[in-house]
PDB file of N, CA and C in Angstrom:
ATOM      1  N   UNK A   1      -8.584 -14.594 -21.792  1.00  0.00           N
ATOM      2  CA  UNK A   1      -7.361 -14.445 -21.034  1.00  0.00           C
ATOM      3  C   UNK A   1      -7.556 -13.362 -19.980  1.00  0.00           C
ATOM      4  N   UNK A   2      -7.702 -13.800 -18.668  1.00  0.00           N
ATOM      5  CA  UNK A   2      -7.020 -12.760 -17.534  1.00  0.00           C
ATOM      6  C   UNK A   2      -6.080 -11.541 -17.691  1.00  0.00           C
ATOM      7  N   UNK A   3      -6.413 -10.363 -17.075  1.00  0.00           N
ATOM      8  CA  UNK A   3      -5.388  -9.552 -17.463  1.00  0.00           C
ATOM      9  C   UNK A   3      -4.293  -9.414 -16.369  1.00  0.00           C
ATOM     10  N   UNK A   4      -3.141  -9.330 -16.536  1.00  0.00           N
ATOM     11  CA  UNK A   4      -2.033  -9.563 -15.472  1.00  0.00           C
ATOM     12  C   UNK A   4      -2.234  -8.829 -14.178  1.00  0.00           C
ATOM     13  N   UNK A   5      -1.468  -9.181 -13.501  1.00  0.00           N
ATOM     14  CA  UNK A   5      -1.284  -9.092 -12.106  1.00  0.00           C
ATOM     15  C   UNK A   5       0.131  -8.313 -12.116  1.00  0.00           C
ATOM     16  N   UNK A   6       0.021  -7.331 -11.358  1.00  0.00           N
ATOM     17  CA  UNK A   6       1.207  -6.479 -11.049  1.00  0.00           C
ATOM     18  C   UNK A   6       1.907  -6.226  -9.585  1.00  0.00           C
ATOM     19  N   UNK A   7       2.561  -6.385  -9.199  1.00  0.00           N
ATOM     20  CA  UNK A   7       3.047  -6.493  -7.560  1.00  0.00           C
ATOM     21  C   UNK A   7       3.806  -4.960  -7.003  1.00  0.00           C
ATOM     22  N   UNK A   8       2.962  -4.547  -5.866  1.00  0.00           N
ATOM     23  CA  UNK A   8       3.624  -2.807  -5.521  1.00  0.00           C
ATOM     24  C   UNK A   8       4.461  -3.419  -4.310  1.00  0.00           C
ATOM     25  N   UNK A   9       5.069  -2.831  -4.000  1.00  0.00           N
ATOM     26  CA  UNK A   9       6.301  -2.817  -2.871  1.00  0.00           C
ATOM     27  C   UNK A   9       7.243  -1.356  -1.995  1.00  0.00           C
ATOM     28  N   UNK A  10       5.781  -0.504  -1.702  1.00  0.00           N
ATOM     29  CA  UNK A  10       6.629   1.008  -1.376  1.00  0.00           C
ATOM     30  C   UNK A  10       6.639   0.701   0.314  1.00  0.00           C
ATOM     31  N   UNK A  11       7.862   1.499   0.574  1.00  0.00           N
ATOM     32  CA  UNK A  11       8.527   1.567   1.413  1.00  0.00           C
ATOM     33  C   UNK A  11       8.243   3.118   1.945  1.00  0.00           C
ATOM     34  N   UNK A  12       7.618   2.937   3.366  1.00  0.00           N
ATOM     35  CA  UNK A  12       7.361   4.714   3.593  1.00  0.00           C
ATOM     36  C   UNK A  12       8.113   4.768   5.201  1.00  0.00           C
ATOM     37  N   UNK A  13       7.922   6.165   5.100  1.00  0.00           N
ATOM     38  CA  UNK A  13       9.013   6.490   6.020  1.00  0.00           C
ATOM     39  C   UNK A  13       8.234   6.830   7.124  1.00  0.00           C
ATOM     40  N   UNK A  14       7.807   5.287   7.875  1.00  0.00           N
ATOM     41  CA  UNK A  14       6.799   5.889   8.956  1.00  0.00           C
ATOM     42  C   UNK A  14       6.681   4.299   9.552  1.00  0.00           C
ATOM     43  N   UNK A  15       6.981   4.119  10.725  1.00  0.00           N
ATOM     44  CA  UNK A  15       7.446   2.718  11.516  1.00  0.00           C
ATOM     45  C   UNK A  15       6.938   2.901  12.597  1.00  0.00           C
ATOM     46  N   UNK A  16       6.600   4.033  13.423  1.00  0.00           N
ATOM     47  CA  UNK A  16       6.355   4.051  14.336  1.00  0.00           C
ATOM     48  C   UNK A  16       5.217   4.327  15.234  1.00  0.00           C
ATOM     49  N   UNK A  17       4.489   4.568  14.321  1.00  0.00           N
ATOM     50  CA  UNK A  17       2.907   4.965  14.260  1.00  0.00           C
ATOM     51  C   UNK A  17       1.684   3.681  13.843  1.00  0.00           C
ATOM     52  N   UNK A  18       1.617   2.874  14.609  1.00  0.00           N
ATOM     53  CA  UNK A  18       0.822   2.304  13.941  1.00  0.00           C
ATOM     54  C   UNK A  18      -0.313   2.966  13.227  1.00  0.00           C
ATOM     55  N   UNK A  19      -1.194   3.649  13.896  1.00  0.00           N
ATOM     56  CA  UNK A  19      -2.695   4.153  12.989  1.00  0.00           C
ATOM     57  C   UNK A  19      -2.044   5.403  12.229  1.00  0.00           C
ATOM     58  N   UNK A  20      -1.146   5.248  11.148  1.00  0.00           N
ATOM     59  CA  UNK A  20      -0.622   5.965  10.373  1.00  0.00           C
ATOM     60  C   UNK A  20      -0.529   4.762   9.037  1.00  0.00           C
ATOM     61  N   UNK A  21       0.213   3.631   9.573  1.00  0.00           N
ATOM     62  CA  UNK A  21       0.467   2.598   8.687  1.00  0.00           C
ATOM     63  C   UNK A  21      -0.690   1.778   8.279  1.00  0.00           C
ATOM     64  N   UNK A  22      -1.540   1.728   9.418  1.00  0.00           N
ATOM     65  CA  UNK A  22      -3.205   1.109   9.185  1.00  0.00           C
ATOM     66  C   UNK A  22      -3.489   1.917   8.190  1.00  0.00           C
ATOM     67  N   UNK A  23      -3.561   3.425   8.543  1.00  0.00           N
ATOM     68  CA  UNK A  23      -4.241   4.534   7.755  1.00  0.00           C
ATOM     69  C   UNK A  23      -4.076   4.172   6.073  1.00  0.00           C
ATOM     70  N   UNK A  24      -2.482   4.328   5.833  1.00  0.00           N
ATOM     71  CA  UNK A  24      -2.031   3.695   4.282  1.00  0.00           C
ATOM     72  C   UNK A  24      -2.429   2.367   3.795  1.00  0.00           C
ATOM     73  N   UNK A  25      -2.311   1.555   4.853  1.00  0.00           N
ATOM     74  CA  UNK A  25      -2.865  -0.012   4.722  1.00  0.00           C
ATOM     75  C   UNK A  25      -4.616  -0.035   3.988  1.00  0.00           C
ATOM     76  N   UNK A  26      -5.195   0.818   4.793  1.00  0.00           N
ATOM     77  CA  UNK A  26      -6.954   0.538   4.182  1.00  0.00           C
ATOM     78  C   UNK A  26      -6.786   1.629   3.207  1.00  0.00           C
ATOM     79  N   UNK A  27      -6.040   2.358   2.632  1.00  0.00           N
ATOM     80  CA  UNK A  27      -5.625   3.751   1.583  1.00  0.00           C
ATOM     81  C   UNK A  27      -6.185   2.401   0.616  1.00  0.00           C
ATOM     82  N   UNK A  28      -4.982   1.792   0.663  1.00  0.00           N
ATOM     83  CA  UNK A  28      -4.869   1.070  -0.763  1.00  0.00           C
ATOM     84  C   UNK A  28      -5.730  -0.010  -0.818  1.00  0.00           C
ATOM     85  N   UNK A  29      -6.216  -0.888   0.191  1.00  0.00           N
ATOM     86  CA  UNK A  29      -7.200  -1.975   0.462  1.00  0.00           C
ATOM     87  C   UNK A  29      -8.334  -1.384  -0.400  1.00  0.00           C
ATOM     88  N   UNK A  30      -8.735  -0.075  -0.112  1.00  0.00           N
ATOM     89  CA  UNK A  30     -10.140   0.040  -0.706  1.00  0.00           C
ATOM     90  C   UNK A  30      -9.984   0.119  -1.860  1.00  0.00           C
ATOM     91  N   UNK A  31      -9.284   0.710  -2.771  1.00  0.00           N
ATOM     92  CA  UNK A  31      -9.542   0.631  -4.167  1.00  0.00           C
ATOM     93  C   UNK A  31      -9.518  -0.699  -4.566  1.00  0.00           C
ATOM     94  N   UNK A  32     -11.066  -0.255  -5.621  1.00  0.00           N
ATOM     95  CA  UNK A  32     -11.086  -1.964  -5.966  1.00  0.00           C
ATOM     96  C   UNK A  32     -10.243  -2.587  -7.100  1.00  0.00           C
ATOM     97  N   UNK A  33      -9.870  -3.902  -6.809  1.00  0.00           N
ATOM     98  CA  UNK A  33      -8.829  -4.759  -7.276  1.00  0.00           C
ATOM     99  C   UNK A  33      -7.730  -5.370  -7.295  1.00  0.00           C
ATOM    100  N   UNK A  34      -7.571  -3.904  -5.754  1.00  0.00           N
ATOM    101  CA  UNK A  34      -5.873  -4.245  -4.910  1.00  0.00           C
ATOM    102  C   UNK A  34      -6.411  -5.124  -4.077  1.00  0.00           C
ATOM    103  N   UNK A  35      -4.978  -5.762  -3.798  1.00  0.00           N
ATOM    104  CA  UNK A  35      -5.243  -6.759  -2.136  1.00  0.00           C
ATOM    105  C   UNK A  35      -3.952  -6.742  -2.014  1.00  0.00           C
ATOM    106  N   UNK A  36      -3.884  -6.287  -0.284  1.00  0.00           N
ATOM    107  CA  UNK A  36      -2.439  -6.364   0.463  1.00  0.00           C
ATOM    108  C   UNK A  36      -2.182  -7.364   0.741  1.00  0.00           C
ATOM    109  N   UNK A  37      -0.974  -7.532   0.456  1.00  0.00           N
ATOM    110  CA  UNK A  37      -0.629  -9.395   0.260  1.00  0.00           C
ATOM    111  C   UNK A  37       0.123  -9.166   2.071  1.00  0.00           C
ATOM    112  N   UNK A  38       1.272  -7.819   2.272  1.00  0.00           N
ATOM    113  CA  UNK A  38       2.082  -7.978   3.551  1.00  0.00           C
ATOM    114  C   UNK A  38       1.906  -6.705   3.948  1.00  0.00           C
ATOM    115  N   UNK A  39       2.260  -6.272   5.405  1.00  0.00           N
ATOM    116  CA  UNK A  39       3.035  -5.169   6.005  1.00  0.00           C
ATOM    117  C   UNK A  39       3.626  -5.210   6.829  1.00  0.00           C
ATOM    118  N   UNK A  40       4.796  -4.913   6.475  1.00  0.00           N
ATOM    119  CA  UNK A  40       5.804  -4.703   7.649  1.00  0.00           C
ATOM    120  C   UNK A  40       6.425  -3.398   8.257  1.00  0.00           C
ATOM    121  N   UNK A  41       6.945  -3.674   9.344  1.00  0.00           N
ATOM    122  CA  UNK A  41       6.934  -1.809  10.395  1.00  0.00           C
ATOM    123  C   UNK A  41       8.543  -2.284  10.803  1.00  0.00           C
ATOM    124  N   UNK A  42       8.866  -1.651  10.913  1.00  0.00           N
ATOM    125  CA  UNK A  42      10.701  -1.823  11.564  1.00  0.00           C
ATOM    126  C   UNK A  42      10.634  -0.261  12.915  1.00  0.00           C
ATOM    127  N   UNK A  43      10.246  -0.291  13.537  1.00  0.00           N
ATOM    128  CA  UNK A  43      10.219   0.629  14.641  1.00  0.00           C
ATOM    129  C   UNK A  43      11.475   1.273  14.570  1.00  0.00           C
ATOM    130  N   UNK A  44      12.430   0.269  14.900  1.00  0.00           N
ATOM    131  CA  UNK A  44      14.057   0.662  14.669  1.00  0.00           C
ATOM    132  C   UNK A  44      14.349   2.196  13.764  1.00  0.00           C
ATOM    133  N   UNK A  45      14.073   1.624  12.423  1.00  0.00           N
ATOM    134  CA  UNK A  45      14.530   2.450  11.644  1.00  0.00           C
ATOM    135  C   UNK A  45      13.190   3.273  10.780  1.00  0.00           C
ATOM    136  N   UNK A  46      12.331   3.493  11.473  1.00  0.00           N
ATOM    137  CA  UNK A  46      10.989   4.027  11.102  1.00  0.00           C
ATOM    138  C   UNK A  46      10.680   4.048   9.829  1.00  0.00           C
ATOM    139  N   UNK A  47      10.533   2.338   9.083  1.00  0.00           N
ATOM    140  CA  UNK A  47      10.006   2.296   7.839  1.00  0.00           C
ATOM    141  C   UNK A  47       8.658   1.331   7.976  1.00  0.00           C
ATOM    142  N   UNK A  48       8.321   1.346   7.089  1.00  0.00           N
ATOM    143  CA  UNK A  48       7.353   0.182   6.935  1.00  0.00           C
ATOM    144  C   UNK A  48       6.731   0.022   5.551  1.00  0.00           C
ATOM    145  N   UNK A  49       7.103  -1.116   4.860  1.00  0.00           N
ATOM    146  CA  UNK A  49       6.461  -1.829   3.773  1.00  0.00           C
ATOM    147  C   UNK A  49       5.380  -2.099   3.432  1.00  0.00           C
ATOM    148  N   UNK A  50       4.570  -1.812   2.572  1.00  0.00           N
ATOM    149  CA  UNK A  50       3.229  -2.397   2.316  1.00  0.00           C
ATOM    150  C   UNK A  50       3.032  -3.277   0.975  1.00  0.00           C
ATOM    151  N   UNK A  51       3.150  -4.120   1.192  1.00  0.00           N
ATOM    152  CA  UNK A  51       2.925  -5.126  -0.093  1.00  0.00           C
ATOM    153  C   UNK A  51       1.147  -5.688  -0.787  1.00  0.00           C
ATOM    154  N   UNK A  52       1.082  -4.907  -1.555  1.00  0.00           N
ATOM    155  CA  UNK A  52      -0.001  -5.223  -2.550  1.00  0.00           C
ATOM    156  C   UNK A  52       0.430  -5.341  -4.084  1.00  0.00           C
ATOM    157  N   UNK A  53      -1.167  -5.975  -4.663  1.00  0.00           N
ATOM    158  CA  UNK A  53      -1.234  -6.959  -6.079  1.00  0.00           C
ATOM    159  C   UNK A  53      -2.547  -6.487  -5.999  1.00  0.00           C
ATOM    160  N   UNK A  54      -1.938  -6.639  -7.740  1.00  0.00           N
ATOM    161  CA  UNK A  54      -3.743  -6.251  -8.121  1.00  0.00           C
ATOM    162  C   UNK A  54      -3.784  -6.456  -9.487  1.00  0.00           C
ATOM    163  N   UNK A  55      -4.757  -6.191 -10.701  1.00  0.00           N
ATOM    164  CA  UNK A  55      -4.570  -5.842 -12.134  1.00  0.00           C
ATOM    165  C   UNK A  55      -3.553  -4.355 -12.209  1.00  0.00           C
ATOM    166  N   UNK A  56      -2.918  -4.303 -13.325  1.00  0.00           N
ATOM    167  CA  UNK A  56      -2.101  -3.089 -13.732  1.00  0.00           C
ATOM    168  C   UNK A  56      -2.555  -1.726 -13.109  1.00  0.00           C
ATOM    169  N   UNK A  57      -4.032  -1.233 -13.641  1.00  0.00           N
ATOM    170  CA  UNK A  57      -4.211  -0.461 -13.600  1.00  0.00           C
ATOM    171  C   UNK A  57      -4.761   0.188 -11.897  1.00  0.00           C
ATOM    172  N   UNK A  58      -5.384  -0.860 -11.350  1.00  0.00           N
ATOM    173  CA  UNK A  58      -5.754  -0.831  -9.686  1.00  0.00           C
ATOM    174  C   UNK A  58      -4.563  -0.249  -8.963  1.00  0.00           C
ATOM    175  N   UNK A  59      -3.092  -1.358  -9.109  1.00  0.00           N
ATOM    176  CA  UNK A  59      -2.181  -1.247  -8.394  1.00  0.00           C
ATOM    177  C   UNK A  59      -1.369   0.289  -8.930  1.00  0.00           C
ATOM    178  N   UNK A  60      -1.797   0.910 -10.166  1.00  0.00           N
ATOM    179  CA  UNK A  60      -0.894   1.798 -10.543  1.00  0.00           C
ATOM    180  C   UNK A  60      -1.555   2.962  -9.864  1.00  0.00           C
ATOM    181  N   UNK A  61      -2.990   3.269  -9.843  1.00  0.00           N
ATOM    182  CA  UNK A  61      -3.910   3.659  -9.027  1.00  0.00           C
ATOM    183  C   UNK A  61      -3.568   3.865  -7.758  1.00  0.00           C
ATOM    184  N   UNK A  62      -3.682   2.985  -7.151  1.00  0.00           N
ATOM    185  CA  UNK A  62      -3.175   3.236  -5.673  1.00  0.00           C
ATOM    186  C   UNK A  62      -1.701   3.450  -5.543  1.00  0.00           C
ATOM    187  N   UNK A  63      -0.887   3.004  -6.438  1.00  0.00           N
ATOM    188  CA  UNK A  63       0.527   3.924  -5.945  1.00  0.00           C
ATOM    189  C   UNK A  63       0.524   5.174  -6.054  1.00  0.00           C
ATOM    190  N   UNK A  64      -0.112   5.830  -6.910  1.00  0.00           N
ATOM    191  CA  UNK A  64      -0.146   6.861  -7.311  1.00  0.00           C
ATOM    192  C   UNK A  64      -0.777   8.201  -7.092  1.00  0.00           C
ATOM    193  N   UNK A  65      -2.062   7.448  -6.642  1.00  0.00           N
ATOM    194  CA  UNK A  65      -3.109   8.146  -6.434  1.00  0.00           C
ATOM    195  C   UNK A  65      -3.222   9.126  -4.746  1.00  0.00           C
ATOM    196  N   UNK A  66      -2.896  10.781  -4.953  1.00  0.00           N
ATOM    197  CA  UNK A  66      -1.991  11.377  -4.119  1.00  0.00           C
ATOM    198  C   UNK A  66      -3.554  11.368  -3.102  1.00  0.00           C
ATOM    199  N   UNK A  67      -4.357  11.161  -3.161  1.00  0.00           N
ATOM    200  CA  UNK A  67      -5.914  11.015  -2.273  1.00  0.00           C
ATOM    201  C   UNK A  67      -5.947   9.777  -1.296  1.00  0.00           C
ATOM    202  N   UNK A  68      -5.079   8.262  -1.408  1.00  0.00           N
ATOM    203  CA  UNK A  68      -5.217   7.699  -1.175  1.00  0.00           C
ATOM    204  C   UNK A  68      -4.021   7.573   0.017  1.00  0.00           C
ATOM    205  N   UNK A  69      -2.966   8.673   0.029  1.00  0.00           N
ATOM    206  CA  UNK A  69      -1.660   8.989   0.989  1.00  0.00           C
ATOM    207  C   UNK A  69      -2.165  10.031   1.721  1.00  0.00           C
ATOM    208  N   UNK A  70      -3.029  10.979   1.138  1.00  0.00           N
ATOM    209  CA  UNK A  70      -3.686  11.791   2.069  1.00  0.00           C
ATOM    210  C   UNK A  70      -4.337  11.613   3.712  1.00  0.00           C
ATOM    211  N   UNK A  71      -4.984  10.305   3.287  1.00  0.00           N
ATOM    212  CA  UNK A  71      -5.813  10.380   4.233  1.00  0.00           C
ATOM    213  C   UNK A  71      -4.868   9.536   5.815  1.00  0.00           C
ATOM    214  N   UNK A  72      -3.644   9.298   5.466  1.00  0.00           N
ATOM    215  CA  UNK A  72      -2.875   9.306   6.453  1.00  0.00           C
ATOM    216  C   UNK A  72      -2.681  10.048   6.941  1.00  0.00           C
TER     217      UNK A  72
END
């Protein structure tokens, strides 16, 4: 049996910067096991979504992991 799949969905407070949102975008791309499924930027209201999946422990990893927000 496969081990589950878990779905992240954070919302950061940064819309207007693209190579800020790239920056978070390859944050989490590299750890292995995540994959960014979306991202979205709202300029408007300076948010932007990053949607990744991964096994439990990958995706809990990269939410979490304060090294991987750094390098924004």
């Amino acid at each position: 049996m496969s081990a589950p799949l878990v779905e992240c969905v954070p919302n950061f407070s940064e819309g207007r910067r693209p190579e800020v949102v790239e920056s978070l975008r390859t944050a989490i791309a590299a750890l292995p096991g995540t994959l960014v499924l979306d991202v979205h930027s709202d300029r408007d209201h300076n948010r932007s979504v990053i949607t990744f999946a991964g096994p439990a422990q990958a995706v809990t990893e990269a939410a979490l992991r304060p090294s991987a927000w750094r390098r924004a």
